[in-house]
C-alpha atoms as a PDB file:
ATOM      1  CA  UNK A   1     -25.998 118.577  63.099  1.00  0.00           C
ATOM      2  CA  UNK A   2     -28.136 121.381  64.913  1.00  0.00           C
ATOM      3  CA  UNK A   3     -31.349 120.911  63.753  1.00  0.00           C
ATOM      4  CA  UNK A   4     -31.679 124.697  63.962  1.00  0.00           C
ATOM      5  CA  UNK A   5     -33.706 126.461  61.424  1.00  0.00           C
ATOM      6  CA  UNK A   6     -31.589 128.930  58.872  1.00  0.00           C
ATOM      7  CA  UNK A   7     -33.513 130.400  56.328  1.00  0.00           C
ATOM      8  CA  UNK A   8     -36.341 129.164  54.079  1.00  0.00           C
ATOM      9  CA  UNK A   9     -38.796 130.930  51.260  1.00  0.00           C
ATOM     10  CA  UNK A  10     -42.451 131.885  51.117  1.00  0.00           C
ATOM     11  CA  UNK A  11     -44.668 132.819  48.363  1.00  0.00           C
ATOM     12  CA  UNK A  12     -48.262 133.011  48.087  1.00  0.00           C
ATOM     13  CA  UNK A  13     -50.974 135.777  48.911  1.00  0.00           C
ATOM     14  CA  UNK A  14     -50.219 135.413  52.730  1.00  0.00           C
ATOM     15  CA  UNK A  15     -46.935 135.781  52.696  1.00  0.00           C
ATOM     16  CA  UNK A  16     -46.276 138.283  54.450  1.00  0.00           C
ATOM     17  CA  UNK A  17     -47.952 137.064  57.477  1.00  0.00           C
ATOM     18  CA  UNK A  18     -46.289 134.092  57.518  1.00  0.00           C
ATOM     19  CA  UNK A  19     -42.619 135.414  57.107  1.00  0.00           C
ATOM     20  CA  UNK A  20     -42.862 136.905  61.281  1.00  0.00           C
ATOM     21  CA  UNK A  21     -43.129 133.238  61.829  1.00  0.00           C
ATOM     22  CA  UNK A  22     -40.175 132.037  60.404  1.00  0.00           C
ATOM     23  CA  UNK A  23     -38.114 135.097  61.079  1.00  0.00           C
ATOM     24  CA  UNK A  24     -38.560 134.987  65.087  1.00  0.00           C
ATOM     25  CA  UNK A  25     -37.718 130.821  64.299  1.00  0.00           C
ATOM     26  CA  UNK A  26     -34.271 131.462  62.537  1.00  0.00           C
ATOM     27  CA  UNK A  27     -33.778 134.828  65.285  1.00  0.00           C
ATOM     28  CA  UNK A  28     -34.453 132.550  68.459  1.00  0.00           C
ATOM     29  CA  UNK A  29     -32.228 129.324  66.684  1.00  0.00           C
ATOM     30  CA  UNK A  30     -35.021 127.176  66.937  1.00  0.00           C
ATOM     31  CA  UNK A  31     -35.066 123.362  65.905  1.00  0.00           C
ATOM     32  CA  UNK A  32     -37.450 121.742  63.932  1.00  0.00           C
ATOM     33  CA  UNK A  33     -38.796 119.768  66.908  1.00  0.00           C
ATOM     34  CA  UNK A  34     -39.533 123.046  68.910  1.00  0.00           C
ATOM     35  CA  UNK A  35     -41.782 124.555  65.873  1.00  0.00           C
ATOM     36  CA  UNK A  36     -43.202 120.848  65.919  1.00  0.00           C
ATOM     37  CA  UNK A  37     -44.149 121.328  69.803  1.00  0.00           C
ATOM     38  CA  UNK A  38     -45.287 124.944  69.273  1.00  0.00           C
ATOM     39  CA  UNK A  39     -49.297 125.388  69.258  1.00  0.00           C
ATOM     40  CA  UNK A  40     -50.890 126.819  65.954  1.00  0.00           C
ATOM     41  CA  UNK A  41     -54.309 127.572  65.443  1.00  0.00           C
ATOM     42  CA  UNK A  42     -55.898 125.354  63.427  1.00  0.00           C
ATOM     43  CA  UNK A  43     -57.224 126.238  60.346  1.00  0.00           C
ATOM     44  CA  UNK A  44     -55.110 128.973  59.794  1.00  0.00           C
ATOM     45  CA  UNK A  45     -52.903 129.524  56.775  1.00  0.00           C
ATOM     46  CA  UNK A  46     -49.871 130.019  59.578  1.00  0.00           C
ATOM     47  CA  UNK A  47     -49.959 126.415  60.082  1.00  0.00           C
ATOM     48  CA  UNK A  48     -47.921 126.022  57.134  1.00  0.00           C
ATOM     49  CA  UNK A  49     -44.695 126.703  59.339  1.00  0.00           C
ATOM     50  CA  UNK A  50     -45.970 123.920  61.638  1.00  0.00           C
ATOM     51  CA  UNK A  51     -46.843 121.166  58.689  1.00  0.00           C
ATOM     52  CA  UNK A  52     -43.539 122.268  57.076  1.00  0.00           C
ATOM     53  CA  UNK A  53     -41.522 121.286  60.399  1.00  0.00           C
ATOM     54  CA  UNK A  54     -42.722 118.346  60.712  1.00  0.00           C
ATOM     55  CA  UNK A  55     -41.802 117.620  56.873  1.00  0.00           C
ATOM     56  CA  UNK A  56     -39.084 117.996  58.050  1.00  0.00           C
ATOM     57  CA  UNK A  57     -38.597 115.179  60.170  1.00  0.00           C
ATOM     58  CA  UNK A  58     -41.704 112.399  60.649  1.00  0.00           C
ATOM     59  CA  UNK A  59     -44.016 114.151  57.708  1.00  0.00           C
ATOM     60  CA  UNK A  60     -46.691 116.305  57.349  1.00  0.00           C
ATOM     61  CA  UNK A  61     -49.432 116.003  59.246  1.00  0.00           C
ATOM     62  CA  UNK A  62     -52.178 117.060  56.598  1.00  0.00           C
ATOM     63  CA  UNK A  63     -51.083 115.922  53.138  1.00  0.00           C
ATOM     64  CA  UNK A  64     -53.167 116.747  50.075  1.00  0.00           C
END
């Protein structure tokens, strides 16, 4: 398995800020553990790309 990130879904007002995020991720065939290492400023609503990598693997980092 690659680990690489292919596609995913966002909704919400900031949308549309977010989606650059994800796009350049799934253009540049990153893996979930380079988003994890990848520095987002904190608190920002972009940080849901970083919480939602590490979902993907050890959990998120600020749960509700």
């Amino acid at each position: 398995m690659s680990q690489k990130i292919v596609g995913g879904s966002i909704i919400g007002p900031d949308a549309s800020s977010l989606i650059s995020s994800l796009t350049l991720a799934i253009a540049n065939e990153l893996t979930e553990q380079q988003i994890m290492q990848t520095v987002f400023a904190h608190p920002t609503t972009g940080e849901v790309i970083h919480e939602a990598a590490f979902g993907l693997s050890i959990g998120a980092l600020h749960q509700a």
